[in-house]
C-alpha atoms as a PDB file:
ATOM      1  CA  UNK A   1      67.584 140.999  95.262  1.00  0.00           C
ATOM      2  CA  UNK A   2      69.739 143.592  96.958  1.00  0.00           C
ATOM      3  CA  UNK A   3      68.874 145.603  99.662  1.00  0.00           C
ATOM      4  CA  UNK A   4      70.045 148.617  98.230  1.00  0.00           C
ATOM      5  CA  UNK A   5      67.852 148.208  95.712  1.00  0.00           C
ATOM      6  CA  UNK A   6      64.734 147.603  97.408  1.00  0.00           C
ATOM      7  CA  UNK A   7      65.187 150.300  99.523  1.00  0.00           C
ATOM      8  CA  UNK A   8      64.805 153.308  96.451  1.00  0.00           C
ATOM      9  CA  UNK A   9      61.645 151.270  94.996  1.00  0.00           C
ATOM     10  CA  UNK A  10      58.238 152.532  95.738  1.00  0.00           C
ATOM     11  CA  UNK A  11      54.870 150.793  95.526  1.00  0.00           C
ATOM     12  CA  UNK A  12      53.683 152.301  92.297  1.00  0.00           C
ATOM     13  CA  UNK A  13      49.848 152.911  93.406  1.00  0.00           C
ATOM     14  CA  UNK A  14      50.725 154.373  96.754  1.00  0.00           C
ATOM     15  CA  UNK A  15      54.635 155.972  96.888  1.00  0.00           C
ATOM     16  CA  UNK A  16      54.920 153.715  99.849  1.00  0.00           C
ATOM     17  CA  UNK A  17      58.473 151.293 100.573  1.00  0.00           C
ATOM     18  CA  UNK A  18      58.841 148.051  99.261  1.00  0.00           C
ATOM     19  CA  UNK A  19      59.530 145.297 101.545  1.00  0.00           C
ATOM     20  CA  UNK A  20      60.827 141.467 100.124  1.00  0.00           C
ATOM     21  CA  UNK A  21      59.056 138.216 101.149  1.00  0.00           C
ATOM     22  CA  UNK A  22      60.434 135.307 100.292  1.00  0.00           C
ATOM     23  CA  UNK A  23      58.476 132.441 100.777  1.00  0.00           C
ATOM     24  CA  UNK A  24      61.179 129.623 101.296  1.00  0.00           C
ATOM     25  CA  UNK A  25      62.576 131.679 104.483  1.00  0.00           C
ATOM     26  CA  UNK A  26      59.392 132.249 105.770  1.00  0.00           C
ATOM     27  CA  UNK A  27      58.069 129.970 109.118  1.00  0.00           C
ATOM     28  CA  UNK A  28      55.330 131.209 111.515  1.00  0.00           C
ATOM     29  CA  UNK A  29      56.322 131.735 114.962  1.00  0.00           C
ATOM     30  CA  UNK A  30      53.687 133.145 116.625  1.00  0.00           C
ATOM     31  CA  UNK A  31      50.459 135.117 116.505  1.00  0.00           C
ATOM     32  CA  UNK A  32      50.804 138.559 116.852  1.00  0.00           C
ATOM     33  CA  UNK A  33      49.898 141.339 114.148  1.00  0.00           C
ATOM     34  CA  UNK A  34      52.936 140.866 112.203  1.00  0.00           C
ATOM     35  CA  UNK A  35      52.765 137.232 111.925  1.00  0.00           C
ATOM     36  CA  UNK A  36      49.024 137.788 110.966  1.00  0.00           C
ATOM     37  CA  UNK A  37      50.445 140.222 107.849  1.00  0.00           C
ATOM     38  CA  UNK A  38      53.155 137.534 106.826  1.00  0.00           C
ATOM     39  CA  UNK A  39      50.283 134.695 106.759  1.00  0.00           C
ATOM     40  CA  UNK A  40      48.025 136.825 104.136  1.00  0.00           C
ATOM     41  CA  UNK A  41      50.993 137.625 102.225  1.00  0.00           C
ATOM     42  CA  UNK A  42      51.802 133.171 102.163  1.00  0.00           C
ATOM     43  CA  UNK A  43      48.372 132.833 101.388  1.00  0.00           C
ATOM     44  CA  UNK A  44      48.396 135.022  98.370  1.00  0.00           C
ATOM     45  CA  UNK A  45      52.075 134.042  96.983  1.00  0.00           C
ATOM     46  CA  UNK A  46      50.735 130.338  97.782  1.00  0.00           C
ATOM     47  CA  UNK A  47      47.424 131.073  95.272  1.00  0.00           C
ATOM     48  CA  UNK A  48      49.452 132.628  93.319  1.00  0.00           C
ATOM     49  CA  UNK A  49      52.793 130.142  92.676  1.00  0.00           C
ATOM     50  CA  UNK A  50      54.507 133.057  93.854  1.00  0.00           C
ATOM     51  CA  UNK A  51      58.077 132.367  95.599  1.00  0.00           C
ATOM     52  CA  UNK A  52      58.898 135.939  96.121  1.00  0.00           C
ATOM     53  CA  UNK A  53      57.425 139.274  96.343  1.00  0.00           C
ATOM     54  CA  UNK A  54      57.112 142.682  97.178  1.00  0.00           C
ATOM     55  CA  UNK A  55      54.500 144.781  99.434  1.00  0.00           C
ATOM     56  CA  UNK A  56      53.932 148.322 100.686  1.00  0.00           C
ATOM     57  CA  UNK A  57      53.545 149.383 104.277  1.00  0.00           C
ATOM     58  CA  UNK A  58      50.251 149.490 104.015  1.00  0.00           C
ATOM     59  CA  UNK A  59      49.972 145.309 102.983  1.00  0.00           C
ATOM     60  CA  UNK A  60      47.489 146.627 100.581  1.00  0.00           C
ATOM     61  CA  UNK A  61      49.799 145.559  97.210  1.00  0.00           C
ATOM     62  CA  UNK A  62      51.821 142.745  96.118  1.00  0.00           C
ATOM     63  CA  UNK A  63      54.229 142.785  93.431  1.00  0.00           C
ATOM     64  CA  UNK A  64      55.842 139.607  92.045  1.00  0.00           C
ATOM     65  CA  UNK A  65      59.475 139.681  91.467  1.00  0.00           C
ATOM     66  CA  UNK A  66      60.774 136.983  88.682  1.00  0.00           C
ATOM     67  CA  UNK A  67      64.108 135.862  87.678  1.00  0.00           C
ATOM     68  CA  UNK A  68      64.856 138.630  90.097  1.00  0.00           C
ATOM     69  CA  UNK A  69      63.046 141.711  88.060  1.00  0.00           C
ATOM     70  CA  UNK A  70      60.923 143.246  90.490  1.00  0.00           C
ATOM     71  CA  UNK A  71      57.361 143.470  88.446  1.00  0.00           C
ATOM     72  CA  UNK A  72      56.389 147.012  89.630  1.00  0.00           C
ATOM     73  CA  UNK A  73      53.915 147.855  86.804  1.00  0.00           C
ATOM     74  CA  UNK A  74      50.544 148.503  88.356  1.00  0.00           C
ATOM     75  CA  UNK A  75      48.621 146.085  86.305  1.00  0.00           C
ATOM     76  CA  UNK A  76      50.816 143.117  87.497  1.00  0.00           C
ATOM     77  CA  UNK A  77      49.932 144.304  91.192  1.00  0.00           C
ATOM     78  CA  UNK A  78      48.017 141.909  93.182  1.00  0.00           C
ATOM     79  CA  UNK A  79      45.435 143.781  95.425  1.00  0.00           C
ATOM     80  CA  UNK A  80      45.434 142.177  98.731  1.00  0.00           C
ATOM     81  CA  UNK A  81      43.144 144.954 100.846  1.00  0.00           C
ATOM     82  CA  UNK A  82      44.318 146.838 104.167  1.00  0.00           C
ATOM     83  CA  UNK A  83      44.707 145.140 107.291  1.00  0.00           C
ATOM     84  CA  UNK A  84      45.656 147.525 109.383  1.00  0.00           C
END
């Protein structure tokens, strides 16, 4: 997906920006806060036979993206909590 693109969507439950995870470039590194984040959104793309998704600022949404369509209707949102 482009970046130009992903930078107009919005998470449709809370307005908030979209940010892409892709689970092929992802490695942990270390263990601070945003390394926590990126391990919750693994585990749930993992559980999920996700390979890439979406999620708003608040980590509180995923949103799948297939055969590079972003899947940004609220009832294929995967609630994932706040862990901020």
């Amino acid at each position: 997906m482009k970046s130009e693109i992903i930078s107009i969507l919005r998470c449709p439950h809370t307005g908030e920006e979209l940010t892409l995870f892709l689970l092929k470039d992802y490695k942990n590194r270390q263990n601070n806060n945003l390394e926590n984040k990126l391990n919750i959104i693994k585990k749930h793309c993992v559980l999920n036979q996700l390979s890439k998704v979406l999620y708003n600022s608040s980590l509180t949404f995923l949103y799948p993206v297939i055969d590079e369509i972003p899947m940004l209707d609220p009832s294929k949102a995967i609630p994932i909590g706040s862990n901020s």
